[in-house]
Every structure is written in structure tokens, then in C-alpha cells.
Protein backbone atom coordinates (compact mmCIF):
# COMPACT_ATOMS: atom_id res chain seq x y z
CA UNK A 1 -17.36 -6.74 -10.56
CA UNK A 2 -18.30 -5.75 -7.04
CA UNK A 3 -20.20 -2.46 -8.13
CA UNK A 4 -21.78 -4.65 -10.90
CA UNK A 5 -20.46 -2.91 -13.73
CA UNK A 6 -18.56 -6.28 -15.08
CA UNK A 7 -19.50 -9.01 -15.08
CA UNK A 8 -18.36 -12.63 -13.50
CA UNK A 9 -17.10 -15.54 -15.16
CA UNK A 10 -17.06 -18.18 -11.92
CA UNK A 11 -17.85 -17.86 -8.24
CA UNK A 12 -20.96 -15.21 -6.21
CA UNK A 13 -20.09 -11.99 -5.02
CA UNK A 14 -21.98 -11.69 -1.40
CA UNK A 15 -22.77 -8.38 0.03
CA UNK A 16 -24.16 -8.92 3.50
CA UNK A 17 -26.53 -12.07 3.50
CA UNK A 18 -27.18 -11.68 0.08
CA UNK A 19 -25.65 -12.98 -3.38
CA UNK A 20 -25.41 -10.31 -5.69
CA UNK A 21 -24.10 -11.94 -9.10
CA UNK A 22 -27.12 -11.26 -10.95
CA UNK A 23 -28.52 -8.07 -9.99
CA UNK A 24 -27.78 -4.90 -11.16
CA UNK A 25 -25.97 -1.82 -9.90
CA UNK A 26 -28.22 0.13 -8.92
CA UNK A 27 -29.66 -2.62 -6.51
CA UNK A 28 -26.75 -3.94 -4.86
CA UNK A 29 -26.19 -1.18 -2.16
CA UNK A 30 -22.94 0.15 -2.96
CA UNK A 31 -21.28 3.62 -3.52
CA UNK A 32 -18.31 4.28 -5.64
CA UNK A 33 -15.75 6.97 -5.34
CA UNK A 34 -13.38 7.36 -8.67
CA UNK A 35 -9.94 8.52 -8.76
CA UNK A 36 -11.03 11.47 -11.17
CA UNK A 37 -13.91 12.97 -8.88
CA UNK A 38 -16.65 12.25 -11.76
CA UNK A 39 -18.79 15.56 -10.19
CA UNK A 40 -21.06 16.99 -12.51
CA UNK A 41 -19.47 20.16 -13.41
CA UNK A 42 -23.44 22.78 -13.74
CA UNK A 43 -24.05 21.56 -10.16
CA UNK A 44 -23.34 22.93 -7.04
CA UNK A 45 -21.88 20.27 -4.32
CA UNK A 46 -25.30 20.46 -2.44
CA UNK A 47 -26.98 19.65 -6.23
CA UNK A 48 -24.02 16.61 -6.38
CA UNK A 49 -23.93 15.21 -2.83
CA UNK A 50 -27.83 14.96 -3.10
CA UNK A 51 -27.85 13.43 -6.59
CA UNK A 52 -28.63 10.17 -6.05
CA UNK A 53 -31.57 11.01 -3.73
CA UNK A 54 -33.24 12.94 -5.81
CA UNK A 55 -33.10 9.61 -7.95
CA UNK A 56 -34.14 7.27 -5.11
CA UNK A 57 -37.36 9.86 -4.17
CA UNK A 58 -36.01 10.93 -1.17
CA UNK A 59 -38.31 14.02 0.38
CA UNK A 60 -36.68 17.31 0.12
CA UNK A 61 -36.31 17.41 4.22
CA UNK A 62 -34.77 13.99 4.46
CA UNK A 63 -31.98 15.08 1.39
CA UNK A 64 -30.98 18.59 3.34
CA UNK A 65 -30.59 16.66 6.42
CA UNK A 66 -28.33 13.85 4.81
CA UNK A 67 -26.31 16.16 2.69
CA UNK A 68 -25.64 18.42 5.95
CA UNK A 69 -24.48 15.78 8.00
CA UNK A 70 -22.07 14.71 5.46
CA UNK A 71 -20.97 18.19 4.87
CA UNK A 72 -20.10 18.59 8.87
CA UNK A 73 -18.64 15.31 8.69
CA UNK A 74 -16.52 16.10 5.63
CA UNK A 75 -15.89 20.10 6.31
CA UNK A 76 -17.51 21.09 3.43
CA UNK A 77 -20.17 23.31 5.43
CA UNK A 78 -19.04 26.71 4.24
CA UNK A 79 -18.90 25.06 0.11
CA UNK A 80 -22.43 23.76 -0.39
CA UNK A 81 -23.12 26.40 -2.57
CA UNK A 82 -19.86 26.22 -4.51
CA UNK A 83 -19.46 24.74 -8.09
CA UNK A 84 -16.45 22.28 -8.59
CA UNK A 85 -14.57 24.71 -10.51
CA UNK A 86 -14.30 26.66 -7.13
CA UNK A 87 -12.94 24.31 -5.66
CA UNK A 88 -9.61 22.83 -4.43
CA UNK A 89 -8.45 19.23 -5.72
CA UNK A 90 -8.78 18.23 -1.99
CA UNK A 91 -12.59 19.96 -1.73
CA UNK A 92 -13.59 17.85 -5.15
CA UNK A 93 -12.20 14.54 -3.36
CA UNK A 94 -14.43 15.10 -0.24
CA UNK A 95 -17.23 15.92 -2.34
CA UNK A 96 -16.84 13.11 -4.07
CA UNK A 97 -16.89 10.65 -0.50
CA UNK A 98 -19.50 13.07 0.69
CA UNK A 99 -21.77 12.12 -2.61
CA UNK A 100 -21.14 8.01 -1.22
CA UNK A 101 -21.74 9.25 2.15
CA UNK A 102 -25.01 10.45 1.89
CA UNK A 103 -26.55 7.30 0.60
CA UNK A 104 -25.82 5.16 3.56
CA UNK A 105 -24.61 2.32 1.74
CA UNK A 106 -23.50 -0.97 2.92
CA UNK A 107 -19.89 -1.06 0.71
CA UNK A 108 -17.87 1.56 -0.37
CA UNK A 109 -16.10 1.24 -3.35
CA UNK A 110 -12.60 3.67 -3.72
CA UNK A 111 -10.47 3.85 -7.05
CA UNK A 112 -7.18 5.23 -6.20
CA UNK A 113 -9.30 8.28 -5.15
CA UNK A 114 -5.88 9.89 -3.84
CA UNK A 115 -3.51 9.59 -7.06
CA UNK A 116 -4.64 12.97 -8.38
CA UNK A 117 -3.34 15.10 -5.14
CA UNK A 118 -0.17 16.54 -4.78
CA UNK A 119 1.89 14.96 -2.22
CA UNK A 120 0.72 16.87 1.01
CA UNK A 121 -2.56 16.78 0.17
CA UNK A 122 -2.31 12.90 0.04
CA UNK A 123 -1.27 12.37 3.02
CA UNK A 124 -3.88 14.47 4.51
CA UNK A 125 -6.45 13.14 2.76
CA UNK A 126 -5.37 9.69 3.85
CA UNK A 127 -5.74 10.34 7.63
CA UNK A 128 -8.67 11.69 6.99
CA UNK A 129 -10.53 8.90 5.20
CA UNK A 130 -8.92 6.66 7.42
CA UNK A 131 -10.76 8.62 10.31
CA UNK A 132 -13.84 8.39 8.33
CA UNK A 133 -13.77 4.89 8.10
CA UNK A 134 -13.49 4.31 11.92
CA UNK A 135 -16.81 6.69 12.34
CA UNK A 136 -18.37 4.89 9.74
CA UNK A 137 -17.70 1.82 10.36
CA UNK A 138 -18.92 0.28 6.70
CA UNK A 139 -17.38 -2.11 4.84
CA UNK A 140 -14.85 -0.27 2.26
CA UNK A 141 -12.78 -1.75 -0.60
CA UNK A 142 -9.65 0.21 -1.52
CA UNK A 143 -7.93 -0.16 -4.41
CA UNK A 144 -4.57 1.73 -4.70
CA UNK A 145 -1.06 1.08 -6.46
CA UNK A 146 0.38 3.04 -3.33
CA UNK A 147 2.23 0.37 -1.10
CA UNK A 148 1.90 3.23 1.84
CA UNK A 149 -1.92 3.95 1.70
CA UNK A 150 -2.60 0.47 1.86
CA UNK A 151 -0.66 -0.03 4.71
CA UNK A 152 -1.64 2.84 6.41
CA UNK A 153 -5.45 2.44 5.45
CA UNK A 154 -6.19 -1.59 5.74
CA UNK A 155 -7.07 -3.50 8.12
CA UNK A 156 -6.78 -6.13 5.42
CA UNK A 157 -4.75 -5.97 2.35
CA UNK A 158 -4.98 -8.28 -0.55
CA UNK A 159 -1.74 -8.24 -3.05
CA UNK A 160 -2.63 -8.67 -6.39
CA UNK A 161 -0.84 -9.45 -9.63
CA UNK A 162 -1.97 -9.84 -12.90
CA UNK A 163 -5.30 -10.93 -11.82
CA UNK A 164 -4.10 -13.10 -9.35
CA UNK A 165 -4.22 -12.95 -5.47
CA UNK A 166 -0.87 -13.32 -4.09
CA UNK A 167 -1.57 -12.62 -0.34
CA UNK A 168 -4.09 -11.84 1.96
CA UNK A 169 -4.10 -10.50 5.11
CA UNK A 170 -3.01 -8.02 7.89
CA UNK A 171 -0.83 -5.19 7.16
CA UNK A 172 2.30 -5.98 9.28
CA UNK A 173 1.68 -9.74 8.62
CA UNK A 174 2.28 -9.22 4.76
CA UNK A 175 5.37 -6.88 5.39
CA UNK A 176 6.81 -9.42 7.57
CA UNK A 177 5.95 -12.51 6.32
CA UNK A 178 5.76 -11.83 2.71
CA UNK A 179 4.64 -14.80 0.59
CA UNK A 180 6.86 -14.51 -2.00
CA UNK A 181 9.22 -12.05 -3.48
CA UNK A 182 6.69 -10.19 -5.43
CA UNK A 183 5.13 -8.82 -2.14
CA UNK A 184 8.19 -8.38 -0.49
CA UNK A 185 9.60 -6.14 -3.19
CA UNK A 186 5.86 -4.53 -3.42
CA UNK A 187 5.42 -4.21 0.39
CA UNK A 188 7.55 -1.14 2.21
CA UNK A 189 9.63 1.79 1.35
CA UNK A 190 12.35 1.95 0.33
CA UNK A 191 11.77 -1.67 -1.47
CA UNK A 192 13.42 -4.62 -0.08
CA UNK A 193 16.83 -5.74 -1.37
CA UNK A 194 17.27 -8.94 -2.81
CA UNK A 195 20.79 -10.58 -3.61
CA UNK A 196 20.93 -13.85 -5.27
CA UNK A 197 22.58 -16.63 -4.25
CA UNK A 198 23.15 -20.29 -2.84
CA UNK A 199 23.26 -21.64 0.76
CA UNK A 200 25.86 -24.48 1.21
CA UNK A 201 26.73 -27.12 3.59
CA UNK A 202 27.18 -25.24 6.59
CA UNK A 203 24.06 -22.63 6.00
CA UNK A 204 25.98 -19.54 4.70
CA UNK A 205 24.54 -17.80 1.82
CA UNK A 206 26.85 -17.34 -0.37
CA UNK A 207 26.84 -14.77 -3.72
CA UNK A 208 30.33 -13.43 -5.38
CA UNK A 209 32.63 -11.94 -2.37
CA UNK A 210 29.42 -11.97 0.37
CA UNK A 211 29.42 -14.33 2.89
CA UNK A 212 26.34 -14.30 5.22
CA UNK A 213 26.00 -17.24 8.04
CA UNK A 214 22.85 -17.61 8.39
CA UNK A 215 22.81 -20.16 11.18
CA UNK A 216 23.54 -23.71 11.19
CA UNK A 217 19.21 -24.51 11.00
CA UNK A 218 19.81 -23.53 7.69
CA UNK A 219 22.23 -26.30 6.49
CA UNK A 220 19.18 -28.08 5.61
CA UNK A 221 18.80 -25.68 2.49
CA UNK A 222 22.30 -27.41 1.28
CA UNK A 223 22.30 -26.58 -2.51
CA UNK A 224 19.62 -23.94 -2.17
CA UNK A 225 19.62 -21.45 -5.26
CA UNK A 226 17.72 -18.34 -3.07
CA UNK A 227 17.41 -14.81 -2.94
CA UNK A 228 18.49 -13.20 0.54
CA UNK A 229 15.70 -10.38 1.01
CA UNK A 230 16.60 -7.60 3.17
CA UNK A 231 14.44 -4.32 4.28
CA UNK A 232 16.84 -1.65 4.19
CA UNK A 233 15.77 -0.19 7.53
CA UNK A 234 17.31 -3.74 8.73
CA UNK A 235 20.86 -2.74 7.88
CA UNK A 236 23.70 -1.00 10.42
CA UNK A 237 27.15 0.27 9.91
CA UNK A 238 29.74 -1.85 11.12
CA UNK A 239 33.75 -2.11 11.82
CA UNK A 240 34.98 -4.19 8.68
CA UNK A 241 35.95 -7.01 10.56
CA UNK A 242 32.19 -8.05 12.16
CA UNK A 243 30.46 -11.29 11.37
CA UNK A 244 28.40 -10.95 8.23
CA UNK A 245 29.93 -7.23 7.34
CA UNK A 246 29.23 -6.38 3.30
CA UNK A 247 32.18 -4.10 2.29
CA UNK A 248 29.97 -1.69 0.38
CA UNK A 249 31.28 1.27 -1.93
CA UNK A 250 28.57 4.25 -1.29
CA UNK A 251 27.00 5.55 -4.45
CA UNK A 252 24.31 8.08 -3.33
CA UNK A 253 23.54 9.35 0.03
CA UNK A 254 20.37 10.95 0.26
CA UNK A 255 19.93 12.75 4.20
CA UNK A 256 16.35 13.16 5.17
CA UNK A 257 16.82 14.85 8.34
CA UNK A 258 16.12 12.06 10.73
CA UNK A 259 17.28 9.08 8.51
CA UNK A 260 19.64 8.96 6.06
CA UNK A 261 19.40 6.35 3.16
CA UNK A 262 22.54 4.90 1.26
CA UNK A 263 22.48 3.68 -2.41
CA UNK A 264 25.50 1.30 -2.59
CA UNK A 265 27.36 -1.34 -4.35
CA UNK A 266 28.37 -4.43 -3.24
CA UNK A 267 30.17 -6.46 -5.57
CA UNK A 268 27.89 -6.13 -8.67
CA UNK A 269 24.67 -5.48 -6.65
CA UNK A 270 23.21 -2.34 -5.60
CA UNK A 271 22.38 -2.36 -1.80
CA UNK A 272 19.69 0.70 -0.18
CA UNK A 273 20.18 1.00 3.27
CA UNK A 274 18.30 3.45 5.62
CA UNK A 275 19.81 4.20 8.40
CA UNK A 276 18.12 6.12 11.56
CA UNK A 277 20.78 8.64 12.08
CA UNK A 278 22.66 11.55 10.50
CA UNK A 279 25.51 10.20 8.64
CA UNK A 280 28.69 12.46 7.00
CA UNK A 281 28.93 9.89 4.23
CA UNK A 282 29.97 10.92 0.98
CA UNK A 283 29.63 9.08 -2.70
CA UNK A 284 33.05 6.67 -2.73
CA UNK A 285 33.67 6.12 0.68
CA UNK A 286 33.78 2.48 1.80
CA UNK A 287 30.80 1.50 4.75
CA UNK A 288 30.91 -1.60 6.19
CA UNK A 289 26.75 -2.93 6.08
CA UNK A 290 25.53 -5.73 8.01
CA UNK A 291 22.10 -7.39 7.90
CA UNK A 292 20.11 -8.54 10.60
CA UNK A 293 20.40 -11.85 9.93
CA UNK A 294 17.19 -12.52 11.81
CA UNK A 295 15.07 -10.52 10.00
CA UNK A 296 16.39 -11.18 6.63
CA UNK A 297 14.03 -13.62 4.03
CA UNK A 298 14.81 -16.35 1.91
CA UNK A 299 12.67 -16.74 -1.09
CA UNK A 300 13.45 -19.74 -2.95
CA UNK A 301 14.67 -19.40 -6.98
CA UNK A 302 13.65 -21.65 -10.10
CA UNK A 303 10.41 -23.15 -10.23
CA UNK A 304 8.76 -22.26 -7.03
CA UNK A 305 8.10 -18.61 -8.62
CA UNK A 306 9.82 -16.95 -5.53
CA UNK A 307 8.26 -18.38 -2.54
CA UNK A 308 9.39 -17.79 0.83
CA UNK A 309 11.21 -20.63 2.59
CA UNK A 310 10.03 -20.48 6.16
């Protein structure tokens, strides 16, 4: 809808000072970058990055120029002569941002340009159209289904479900204060736990054998049917007998090198931890896990379609 290539059934799209609902793509400024490359396959990246000024009229002088400086910009100096065939999936990606580039254009539009790289590549290719975007400076719109790229990448994110907008705003604002439970599951890596529940008289969450005191501010929730949402970073191994200890049977441990994360069961829920040590934990043993209570979330259960309770 932003590009132009669907149309709008309510609202205006602005771009800049101007309202762009009814004119057509070509006119509205913008430059697209797809998540399968779209290069034309009998041209070389010189013939692709200068495409679209050969379309606009641009003079022969002003298109080297432009496709140069993208080239240096982009490292892809030493390939202008290549075909796309020749090239890495990597090369074909920065062609691709170099072909938006060149036309100067006041919104860039990315499709999950990085879902077709390997792993490595990805995360390469994310730091370096992150650094792009700080050169640039121009306003981009990034779609991805990637909960890290988009925090990495935004300085805005905008959750979205079936059409509709569940939350909008800054990175470490939505992964702490999540508006519901559908962010907070989306939001971080490994996802965030959720155990369900009910909050009595004396604000304790309460759910099978798990106790959790949540603080006497919370006795105001009496009755509550909740979910207690908990980031598994925001879990530590404790002597059975602390405050708020889960007696947790370990399922999978899975050592990274610097963290180690925990796949566990707690009654009839499965609990992921990650913990920021080296652990000699093995499937069966009994860990003791306790949440930080203070960094835990509430999200309320029924009707409300998981919202948060502040």
C-alpha cells in the first residue's frame, strides 16, 4: 500500500508533505528491495543498479557517477561487471539495496530482504544495512518475521497481527513493556514463559504446586485469572528452600559456551531458562528456578485478549 501497488480502503498514506493515496508508483518516490533479489538475470549489476535511470532519462555521466557511489558504498566496486549468476547470495542482496540506492529516494521499502541468507550471512548483512541506514539517513520501512532484526534494526517497531497493530514503539520499550501477551511471546529469544494462573487475597500467584508472592500491591488483583510472563534470561538457580523457588525437573540442557539454556518442567509446564554461566546440569536432575519477581508480567486472561495489567 505504501509502494502503491495495493490499494487503500480508508485513511491517506503521507510521504513527506504530500498525500500519496491516489498516485501511482512510479510517482510516489519510493524504492523497494524484495526478499528474492528480483535482478534481471542478462544484465550485469552496473546494467541493474542503473536501471531505473535509464528509465527516468538520466545522462549517461550522471548514471556512472550514481551507480559508483553506491558500489563504494555497498563494496560492490570490483563486481560491476559481473552477472548475478556470479555472484554470492550476499553480492545479489547488496545489489539489490544498491539498485534503491541509486535513485535517491525519499522511503525505502525492505521485504524480509535477509530470509534467503544462511545464518552468518544474516547477521552480517544486518549490521551492515543497519550502518547504511545511519549514512543514509532516509526514511526505511522494514518488514521482517525475525523478532532479532527488528530489534536490532528499528528505531521503531510496529507489532502486527493479522492485520492489526498491536504495538508501536521503541525497541526496548516493546520488550519491556509488552502490550499484551502476543508481543511478549513475539518479542525476545528464547520466547517468554507464560504459566497460568490466579492471584489471591494476599497477591501470590498461584498455579498447581507454584507459589509466587508477588507483593502485597498486588492483592488488589484478588480473583485475578492471569498469566505470569517470565523472560528466561530473568531466571537464577536457587537453594530449594528460597522465597519463590520452582522445583523444576531439567529436560534439555543446551550449553552455548557463555550461557547455558534449560528446558524444564515444572509441574505440568515447561519452563526455558537461560542462564549466564556454564552449568554441569544433566537431563533429570532437580534445579531449583526462581523468577525475578520484579521483572516478571502479568497479562490478564478471559476477555481482555491478554493485556498487560500494569
Amino acid at each position: 500500500m505504501i509502494a502503491g501497488l495495493e490499494g487503500i480502503t480508508d485513511g491517506s498514506i503521507r510521504i513527506g508533505d504530500r498525500v500519496v493515496n491516489d498516485l501511482p508508483p512510479k510517482h510516489r518516490d519510493i524504492a523497494m528491495v524484495f526478499q528474492n533479489y528480483a535482478l534481471y538475470p542478462h544484465m550485469t549489476v552496473r546494467g541493474n543498479m542503473e536501471f531505473s535511470l535509464r528509465l527516468r532519462g538520466e545522462n549517461p555521466e550522471k548514471r556512472k557517477k550514481q551507480v559508483e557511489e553506491a558500489a563504494a558504498i555497498l563494496g560492490l566496486g570490483d563486481l560491476l561487471d559481473r552477472y548475478p549468476r556470479e555472484l554470492s547470495g550476499g553480492q545479489r542482496q547488496r545489489v539489490a539495496m544498491g539498485r534503491a540506492i541509486v535513485r535517491n529516494p525519499q522511503v525505502f521499502l525492505f521485504d524480509e530482504p535477509l530470509s534467503n541468507l544462511d545464518a552468518k550471512l544474516r547477521v552480517q548483512m544486518r549490521a551492515e544495512i543497519k550502518a547504511l541506514h545511519q549514512r543514509l539517513r532516509s526514511t526505511t520501512v522494514y518488514v521482517t518475521h525475525d523478532q532479532v532484526e527488528a530489534m536490532t534494526l528499528a528505531d521503531r517497531i510496529v507489532v502486527m497481527r493479522n492485520g492489526e497493530v498491536e504495538q508501536v514503539g521503541r525497541p526496548l520499550d516493546v520488550y519491556g513493556q509488552p502490550a499484551n501477551n502476543f508481543v511478549a511471546g513475539f518479542i525476545g529469544s528464547p520466547s517468554m514463559n507464560f504459566i497460568p494462573g490466579r492471584i489471591d487475597d494476599h497477591g501470590a500467584f498461584l498455579s498447581g504446586d507454584i507459589t509466587l508472592d508477588l507483593g502485597a500491591s498486588r492483592s488488589k488483583l484478588a480473583g485475578t485469572d492471569a498469566d505470569f510472563g517470565i523472560r528466561p534470561e530473568h531466571f537464577e538457580i536457587v537453594p530449594g528452600d528460597t522465597p519463590n523457588a520452582i522445583e523444576s525437573s531439567v529436560m534439555v540442557v543446551e550449553p552455548t559456551g557463555s550461557e547455558t539454556i534449560i528446558l524444564a518442567r515444572a509441574g505440568k509446564y515447561e519452563i526455558t531458562a537461560l542462564l549466564r554461566q556454564r552449568l554441569h546440569i544433566k537431563p533429570s536432575d532437580v534445579i531449583y528456578l526462581r523468577p525475578d519477581i520484579e521483572r516478571a508480567h502479568l497479562f490478564r486472561r478471559g476477555g481482555d485478549h491478554g493485556r498487560r495489567i500494569p
